[in-house]
Protein backbone atom coordinates (compact mmCIF):
# COMPACT_ATOMS: atom_id res chain seq x y z
CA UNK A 1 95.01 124.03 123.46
CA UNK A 2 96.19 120.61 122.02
CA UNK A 3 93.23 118.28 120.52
CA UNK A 4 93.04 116.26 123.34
CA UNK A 5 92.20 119.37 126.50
CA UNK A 6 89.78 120.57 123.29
CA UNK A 7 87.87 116.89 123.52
CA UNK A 8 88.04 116.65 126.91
CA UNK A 9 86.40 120.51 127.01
CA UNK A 10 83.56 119.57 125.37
CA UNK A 11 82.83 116.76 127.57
CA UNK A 12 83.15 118.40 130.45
CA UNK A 13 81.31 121.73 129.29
CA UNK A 14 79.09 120.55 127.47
CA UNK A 15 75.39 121.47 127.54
CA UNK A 16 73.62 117.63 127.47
CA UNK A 17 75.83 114.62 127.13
CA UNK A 18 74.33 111.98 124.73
CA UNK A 19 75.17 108.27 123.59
CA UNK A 20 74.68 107.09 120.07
CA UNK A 21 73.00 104.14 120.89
CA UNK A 22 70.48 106.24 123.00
CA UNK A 23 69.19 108.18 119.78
CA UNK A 24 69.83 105.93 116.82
CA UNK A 25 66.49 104.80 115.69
CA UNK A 26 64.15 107.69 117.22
CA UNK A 27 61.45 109.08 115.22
CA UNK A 28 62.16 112.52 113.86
CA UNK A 29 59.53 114.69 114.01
CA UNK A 30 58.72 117.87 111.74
CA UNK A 31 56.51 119.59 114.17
CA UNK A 32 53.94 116.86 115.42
CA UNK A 33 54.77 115.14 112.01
CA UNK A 34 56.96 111.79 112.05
CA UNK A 35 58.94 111.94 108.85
CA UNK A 36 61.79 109.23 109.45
CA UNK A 37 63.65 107.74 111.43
CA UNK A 38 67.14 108.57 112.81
CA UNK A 39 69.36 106.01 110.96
CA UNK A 40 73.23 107.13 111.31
CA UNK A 41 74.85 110.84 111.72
CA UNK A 42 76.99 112.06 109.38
CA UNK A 43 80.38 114.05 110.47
CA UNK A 44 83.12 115.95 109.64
CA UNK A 45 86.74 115.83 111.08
CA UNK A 46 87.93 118.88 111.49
CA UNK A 47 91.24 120.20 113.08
CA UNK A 48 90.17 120.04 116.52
CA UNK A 49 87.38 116.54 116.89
CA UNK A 50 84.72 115.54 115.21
CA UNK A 51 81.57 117.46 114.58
CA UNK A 52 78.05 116.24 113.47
CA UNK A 53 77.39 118.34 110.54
CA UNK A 54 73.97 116.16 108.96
CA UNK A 55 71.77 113.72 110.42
CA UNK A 56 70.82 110.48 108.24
CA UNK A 57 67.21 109.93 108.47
CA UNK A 58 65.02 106.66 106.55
CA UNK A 59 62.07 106.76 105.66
CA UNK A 60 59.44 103.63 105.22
CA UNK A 61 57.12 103.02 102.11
CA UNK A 62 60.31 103.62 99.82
CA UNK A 63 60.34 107.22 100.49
CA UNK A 64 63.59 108.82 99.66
CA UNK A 65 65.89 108.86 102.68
CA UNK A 66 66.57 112.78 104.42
CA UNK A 67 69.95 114.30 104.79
CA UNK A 68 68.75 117.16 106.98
CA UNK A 69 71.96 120.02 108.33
CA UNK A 70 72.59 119.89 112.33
CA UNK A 71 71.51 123.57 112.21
CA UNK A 72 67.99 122.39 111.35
CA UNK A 73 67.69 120.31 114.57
CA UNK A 74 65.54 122.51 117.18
CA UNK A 75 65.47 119.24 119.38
CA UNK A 76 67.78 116.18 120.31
CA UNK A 77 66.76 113.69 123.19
CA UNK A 78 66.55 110.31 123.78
CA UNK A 79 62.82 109.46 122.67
CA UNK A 80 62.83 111.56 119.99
CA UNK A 81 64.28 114.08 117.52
CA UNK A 82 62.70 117.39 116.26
CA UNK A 83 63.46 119.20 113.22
CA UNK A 84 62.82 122.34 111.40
CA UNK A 85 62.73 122.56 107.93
CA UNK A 86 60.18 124.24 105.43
CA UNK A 87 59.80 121.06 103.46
CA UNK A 88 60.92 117.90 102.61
CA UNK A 89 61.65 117.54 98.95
CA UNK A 90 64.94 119.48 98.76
CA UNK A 91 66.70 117.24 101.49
CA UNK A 92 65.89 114.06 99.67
CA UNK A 93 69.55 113.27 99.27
CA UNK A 94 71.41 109.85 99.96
CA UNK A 95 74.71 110.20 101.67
CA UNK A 96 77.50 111.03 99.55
CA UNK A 97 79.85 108.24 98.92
CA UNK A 98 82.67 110.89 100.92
CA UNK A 99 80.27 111.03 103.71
CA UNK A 100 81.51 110.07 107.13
CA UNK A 101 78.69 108.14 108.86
CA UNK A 102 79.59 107.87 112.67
CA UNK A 103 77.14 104.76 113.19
CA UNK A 104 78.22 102.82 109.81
CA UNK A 105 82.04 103.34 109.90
CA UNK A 106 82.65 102.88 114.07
CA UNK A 107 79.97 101.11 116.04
CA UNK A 108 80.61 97.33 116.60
CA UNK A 109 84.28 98.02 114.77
CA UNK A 110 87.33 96.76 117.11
CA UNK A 111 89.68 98.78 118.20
CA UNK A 112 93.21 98.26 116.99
CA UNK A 113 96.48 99.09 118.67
CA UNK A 114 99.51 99.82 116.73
CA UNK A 115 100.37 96.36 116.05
CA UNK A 116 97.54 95.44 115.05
CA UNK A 117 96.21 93.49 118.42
CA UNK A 118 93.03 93.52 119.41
CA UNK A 119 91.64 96.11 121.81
CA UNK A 120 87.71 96.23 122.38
CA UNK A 121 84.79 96.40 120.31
CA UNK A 122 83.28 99.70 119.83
CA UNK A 123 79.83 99.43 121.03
CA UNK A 124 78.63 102.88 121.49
CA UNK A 125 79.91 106.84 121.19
CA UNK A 126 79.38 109.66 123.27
CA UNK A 127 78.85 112.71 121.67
CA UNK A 128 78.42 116.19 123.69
CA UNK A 129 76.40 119.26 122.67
CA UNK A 130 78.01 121.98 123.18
CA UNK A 131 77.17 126.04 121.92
CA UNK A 132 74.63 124.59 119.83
CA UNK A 133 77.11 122.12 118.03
CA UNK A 134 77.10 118.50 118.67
CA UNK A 135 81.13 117.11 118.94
CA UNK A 136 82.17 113.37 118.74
CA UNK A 137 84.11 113.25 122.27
CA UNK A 138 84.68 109.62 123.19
CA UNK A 139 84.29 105.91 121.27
CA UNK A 140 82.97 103.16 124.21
CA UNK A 141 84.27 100.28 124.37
CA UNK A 142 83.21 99.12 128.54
CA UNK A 143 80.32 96.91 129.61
CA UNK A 144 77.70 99.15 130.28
CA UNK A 145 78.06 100.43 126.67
CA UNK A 146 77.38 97.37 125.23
CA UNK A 147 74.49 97.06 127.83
CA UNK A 148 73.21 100.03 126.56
CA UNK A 149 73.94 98.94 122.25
CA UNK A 150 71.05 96.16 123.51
CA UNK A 151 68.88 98.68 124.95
CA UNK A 152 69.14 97.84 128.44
CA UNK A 153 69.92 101.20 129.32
CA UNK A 154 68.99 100.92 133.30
CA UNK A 155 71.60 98.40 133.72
CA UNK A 156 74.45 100.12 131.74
CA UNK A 157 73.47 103.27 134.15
CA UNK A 158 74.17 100.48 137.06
CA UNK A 159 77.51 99.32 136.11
CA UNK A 160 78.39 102.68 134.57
CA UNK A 161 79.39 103.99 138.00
CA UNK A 162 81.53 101.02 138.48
CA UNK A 163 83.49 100.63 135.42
CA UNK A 164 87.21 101.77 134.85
CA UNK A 165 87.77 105.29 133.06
CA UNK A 166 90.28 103.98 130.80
CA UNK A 167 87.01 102.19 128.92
CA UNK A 168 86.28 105.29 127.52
CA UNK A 169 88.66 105.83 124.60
CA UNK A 170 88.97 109.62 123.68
CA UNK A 171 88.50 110.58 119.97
CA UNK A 172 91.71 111.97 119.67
CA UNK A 173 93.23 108.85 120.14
CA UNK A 174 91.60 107.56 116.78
CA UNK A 175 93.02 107.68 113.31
CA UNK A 176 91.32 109.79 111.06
CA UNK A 177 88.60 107.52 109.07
CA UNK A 178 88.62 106.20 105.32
CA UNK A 179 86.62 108.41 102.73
CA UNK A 180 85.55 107.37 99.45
CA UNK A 181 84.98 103.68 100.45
CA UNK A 182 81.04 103.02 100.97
CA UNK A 183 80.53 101.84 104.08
CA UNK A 184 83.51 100.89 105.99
CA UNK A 185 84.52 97.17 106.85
CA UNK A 186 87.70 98.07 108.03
CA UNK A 187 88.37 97.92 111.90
CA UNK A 188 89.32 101.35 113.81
CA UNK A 189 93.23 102.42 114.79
CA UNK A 190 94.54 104.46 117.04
CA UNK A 191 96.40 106.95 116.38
CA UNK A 192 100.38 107.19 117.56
CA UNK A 193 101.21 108.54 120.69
CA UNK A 194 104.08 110.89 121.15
CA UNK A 195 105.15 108.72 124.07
CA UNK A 196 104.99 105.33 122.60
CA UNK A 197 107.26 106.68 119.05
CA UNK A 198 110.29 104.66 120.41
CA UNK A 199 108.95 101.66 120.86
CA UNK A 200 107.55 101.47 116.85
CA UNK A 201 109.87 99.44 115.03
CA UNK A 202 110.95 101.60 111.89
CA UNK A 203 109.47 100.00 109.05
CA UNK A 204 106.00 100.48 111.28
CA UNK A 205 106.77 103.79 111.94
CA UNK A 206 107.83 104.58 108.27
CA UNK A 207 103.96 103.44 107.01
CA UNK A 208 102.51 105.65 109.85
CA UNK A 209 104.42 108.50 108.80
CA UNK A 210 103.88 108.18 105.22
CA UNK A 211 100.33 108.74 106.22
CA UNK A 212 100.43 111.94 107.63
CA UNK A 213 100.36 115.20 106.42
CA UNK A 214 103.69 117.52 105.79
CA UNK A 215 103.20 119.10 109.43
CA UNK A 216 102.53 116.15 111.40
CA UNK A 217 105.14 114.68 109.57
CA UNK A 218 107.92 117.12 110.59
CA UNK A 219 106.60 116.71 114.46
CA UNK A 220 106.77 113.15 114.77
CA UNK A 221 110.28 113.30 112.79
CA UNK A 222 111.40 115.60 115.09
CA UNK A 223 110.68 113.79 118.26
CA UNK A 224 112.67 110.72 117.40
CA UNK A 225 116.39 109.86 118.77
CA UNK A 226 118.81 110.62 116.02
CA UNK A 227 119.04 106.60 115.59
CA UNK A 228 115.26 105.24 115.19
CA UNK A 229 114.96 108.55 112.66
CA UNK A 230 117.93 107.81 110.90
CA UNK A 231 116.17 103.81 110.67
CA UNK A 232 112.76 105.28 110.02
CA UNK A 233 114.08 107.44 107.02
CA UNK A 234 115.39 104.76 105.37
CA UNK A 235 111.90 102.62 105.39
CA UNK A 236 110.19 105.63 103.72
CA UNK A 237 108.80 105.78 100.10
CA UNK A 238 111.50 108.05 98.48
CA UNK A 239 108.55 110.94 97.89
CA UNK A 240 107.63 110.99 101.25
CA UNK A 241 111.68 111.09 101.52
CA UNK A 242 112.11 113.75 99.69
CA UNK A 243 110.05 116.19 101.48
CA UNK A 244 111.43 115.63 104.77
CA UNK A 245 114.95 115.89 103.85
CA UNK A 246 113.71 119.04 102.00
CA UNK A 247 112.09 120.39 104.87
CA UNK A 248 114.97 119.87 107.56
CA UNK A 249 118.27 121.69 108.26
CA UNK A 250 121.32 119.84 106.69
CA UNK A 251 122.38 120.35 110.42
CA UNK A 252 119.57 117.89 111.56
CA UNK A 253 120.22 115.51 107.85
CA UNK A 254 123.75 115.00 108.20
CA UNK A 255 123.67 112.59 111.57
CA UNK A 256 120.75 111.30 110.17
CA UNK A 257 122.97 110.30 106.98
CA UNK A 258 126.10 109.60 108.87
CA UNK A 259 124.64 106.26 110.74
CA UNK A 260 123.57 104.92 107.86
CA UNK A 261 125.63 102.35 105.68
CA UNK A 262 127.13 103.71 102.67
CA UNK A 263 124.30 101.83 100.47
CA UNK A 264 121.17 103.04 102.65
CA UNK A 265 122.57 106.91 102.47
CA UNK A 266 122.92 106.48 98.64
CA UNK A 267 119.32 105.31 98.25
CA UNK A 268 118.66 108.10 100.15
CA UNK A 269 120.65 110.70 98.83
CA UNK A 270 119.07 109.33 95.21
CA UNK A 271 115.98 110.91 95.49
CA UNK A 272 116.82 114.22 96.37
CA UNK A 273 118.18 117.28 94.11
CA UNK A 274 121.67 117.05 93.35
CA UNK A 275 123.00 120.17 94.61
CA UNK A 276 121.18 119.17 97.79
CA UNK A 277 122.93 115.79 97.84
CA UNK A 278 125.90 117.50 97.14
CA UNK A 279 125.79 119.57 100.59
CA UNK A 280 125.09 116.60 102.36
CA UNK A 281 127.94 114.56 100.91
CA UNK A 282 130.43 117.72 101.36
CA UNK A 283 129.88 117.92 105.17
CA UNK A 284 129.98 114.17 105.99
CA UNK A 285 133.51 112.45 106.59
CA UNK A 286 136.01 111.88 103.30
CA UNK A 287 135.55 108.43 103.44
CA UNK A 288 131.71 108.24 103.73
CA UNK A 289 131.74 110.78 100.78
CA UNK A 290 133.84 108.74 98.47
CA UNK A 291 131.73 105.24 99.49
CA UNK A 292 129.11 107.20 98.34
CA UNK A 293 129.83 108.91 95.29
CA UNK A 294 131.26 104.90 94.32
CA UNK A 295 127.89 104.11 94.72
CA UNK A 296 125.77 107.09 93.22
CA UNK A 297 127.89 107.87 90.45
CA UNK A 298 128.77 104.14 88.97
CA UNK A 299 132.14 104.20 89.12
CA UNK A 300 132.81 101.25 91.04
CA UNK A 301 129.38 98.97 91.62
CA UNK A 302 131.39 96.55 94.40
CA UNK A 303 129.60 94.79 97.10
CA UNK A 304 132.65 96.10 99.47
CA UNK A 305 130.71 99.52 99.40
CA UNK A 306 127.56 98.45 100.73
CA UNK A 307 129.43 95.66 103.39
CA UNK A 308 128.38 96.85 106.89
CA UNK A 309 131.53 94.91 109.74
CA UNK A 310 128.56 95.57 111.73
CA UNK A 311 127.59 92.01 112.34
CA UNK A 312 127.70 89.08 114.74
CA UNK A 313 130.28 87.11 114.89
CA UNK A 314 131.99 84.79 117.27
CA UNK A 315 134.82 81.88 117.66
CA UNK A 316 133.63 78.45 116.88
CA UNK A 317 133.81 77.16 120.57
CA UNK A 318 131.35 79.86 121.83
CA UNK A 319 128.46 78.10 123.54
CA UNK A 320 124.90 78.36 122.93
CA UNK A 321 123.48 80.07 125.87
CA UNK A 322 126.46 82.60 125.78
CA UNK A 323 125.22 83.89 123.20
CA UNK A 324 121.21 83.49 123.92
CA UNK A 325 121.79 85.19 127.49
CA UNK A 326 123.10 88.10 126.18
CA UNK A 327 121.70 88.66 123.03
CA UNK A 328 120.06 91.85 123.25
CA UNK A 329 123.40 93.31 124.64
CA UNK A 330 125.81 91.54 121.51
CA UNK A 331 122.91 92.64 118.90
CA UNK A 332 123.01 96.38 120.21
CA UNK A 333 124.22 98.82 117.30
CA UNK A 334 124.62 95.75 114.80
CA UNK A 335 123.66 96.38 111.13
CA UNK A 336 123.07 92.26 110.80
CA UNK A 337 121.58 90.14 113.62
CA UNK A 338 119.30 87.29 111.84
CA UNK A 339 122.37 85.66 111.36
CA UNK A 340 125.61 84.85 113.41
CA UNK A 341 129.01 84.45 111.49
CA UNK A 342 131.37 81.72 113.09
CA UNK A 343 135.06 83.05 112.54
CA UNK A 344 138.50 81.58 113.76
CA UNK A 345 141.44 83.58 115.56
CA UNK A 346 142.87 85.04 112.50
CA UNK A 347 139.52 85.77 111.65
CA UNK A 348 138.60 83.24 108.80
CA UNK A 349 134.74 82.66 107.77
CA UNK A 350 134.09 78.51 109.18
CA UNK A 351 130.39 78.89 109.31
CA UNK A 352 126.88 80.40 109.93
CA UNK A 353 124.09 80.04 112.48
CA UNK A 354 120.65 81.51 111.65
CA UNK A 355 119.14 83.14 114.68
CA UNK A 356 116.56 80.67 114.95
CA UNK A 357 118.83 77.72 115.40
CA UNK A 358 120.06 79.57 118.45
CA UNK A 359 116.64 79.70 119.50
CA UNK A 360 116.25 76.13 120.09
CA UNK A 361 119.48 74.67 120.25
CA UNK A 362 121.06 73.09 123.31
CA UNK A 363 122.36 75.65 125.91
CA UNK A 364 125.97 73.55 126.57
CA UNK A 365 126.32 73.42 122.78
CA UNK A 366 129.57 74.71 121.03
CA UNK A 367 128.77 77.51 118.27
CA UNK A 368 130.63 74.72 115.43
CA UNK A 369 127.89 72.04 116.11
CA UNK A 370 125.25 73.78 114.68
CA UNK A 371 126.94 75.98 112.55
CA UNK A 372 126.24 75.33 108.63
CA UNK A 373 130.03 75.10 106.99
CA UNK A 374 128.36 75.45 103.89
CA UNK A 375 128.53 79.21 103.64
CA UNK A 376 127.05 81.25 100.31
CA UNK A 377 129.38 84.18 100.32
CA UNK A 378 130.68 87.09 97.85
CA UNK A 379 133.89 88.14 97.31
CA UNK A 380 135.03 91.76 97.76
CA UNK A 381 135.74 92.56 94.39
CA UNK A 382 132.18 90.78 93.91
CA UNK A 383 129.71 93.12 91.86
CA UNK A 384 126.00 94.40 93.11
CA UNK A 385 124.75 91.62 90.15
CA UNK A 386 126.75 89.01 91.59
CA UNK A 387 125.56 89.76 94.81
CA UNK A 388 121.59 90.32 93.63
CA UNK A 389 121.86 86.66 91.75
CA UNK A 390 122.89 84.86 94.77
CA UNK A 391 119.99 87.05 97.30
CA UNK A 392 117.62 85.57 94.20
CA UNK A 393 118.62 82.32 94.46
CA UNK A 394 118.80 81.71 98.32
CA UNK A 395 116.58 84.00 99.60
CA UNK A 396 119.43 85.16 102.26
CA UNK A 397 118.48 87.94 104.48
CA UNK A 398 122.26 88.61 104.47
CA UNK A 399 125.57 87.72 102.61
CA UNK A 400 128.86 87.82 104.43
CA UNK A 401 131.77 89.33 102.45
CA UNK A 402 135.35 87.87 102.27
CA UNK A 403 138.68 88.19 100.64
CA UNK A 404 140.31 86.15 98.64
CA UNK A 405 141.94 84.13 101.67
CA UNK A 406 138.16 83.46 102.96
CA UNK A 407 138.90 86.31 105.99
CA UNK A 408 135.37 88.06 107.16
CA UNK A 409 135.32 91.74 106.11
CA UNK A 410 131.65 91.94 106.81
CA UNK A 411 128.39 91.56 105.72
CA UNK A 412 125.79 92.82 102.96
CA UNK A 413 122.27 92.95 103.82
CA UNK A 414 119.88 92.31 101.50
CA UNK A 415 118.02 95.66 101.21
CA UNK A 416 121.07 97.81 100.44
CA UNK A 417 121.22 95.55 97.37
CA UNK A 418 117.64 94.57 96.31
CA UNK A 419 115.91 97.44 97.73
CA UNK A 420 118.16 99.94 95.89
CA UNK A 421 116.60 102.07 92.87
CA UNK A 422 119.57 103.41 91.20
CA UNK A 423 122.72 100.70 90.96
CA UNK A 424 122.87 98.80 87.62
CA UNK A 425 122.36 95.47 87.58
CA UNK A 426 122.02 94.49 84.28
């Protein structure tokens, strides 16, 4: 049973259905005593959803506040809340600063996608009692829920039977919440669905991952296209690195490797055991191995193992809208596409367009009218400091590469100089 049938089994089964909104603030009542008032419930995420383990209760007169155990509540509804307990003074108790409370940390929070865009507002939960245990199921984020976080719970009941389903966010769908924060002023995320992993750009994907634990690591890792996880590997912090590649076949690491530039599969290879490194390098092709070890080992710290011919580049009387029109198709499978490299027959470096001069130049203009003929490039023989110097001082994304007769052999992007841990640049 994934965690998603087990949420949607305890909505379905369970025993009374009940709203946050509809209980917070209730007297609760030790016999035909009121002692409190119910002020938040406090939860635990466990492997399956969210349970209610505590319930938060105030107290007026500056009485200590009550943190009594769900197994002491004999009675839940909507008017009122009765508890059993033999007396007071030993559940005086403020929450714990790791406490999860369900009221403080998600009510009136948005609801975040994965980039960050606004969803809803979170303005109440359902939770469902179920074999005596009360389960977080759902976070509301429709009309009649915020009808209902008013108190004008006759009307939500109205326009309940009216609303769309897909108001009703499932808990499963949430990231697991912050601990050791006080009370939360974050907003809420959902979590990553297995369907939507393509569509994460790499670096996104690489902070998501980082977050997980070493099994839900390993899943997502091994749902992704051989590409986007060869991408996403190379956006992860090297410890987070290290236990993935330590954790797969070398079957599964070499493709990963093999689509990387020579640079990005030496950062890589960097932070893993040698002998491991060394099985890698031995199965991948002669001359990946030896652009490698150049890099890894020091012998030869030249820019012209980290170039990537993987770039843009076109003749100087290429117009404008041939290349905006089919963009996506000439930037498929390119290592370098912020910037467009303007080359002659014999293939000799004349200029460079940024991508956003494309973006609002005139359709029926020639590539060499907007081109910059001013080009900051490195030679071949050019070293990883000559190349970090001139990143430094232009702030280039990119740096093509020529020969000595100004020919294009490629391009350097900035990370697989800058963003490299072991090559000496000093």
């Amino acid at each position: 049973m994934t965690q998603n049938d087990e949420a949607q089994g305890a909505a379905k089964t369970a025993d009374h259905e009940i709203f946050l909104s509809e209980i917070l603030g209730v007297p609760v009542m030790l016999k035909d005593r009121k002692i409190g008032t119910l002020s938040d419930l406090i939860i635990i995420e466990t492997a399956k959803i969210p349970e209610v383990k505590s319930l938060y209760v105030t107290r007026s007169f500056g009485y200590p506040s009550l943190i009594i155990p769900w197994e002491n509540v004999v009675e839940l509804e909507g008017h009122r809340v009765i508890v059993d307990i033999p007396a007071l003074e030993p559940f005086e108790a403020n929450p714990p600063e790791d406490a999860l409370l369900l009221k403080d940390y998600v009510m009136d929070k948005k609801v975040l996608d994965l980039e960050e865009s606004e969803v809803e507002v979170v303005y109440d939960i359902r939770l469902a009692r179920r074999n005596r245990k009360l389960y977080v199921t759902d976070v509301d984020t429709g009309k009649s829920a915020r009808l209902r976080r008013f108190g004008l719970g006759k009307l939500s009941r109205v326009l309940s039977s009216e609303e769309p389903e897909d108001q009703m966010i499932s808990w499963t769908y949430i990231q697991p919440l912050p601990t050791n924060i006080g009370s939360f002023k974050g907003d809420v995320k959902l979590k990553v669905l297995k369907e939507n992993l393509a569509e994460i750009h790499p670096v996104d994907l690489a902070d998501i991952i980082e977050e997980l634990d070493h099994d839900q690591r390993m899943a997502v890792f091994a749902s992704l296209e051989n590409e986007h996880a060869s991408d996403t590997l190379e956006e992860i912090e090297p410890n987070v690195q290290r236990d993935l590649i330590a954790s797969l076949d070398i079957a599964k690491v070499v493709p990963l490797i093999s689509v990387m530039t020579p640079g990005q599969a030496a950062d890589v290879l960097s932070v893993i055991p040698h002998s491991e490194a060394e099985d890698i390098l031995e199965a991948l092709t002669p001359e990946m191995t030896k652009k490698i070890r150049a890099i890894t080992e020091k012998q030869e710290e030249k820019v012209i193992h980290y170039t990537t011919q993987k770039i843009l580049k076109f003749l100087p009387e290429t117009l404008v809208e041939y290349v905006q029109n089919d963009y996506p198709n000439h930037a498929r499978g390119k290592d370098v596409i912020m910037y467009i490299y303007v080359v002659d027959a014999q293939n000799h470096l004349l200029g460079v367009v940024d991508l956003k001069d494309i973006l609002i130049a005139d359709d029926k203009a020639p590539l060499s009218a907007i081109m910059s003929e001013n080009v900051i490039s490195v030679n071949a023989e050019s070293t990883l400091k000559d190349a970090s110097q001139e990143f430094e001082r232009y702030g280039f994304r990119a740096l093509p590469v020529t020969d000595d007769e100004e020919h294009l052999l490629g391009a350097i992007p900035y990370r697989d100089v800058m963003d490299l841990t072991h090559h000496l640049l000093e």
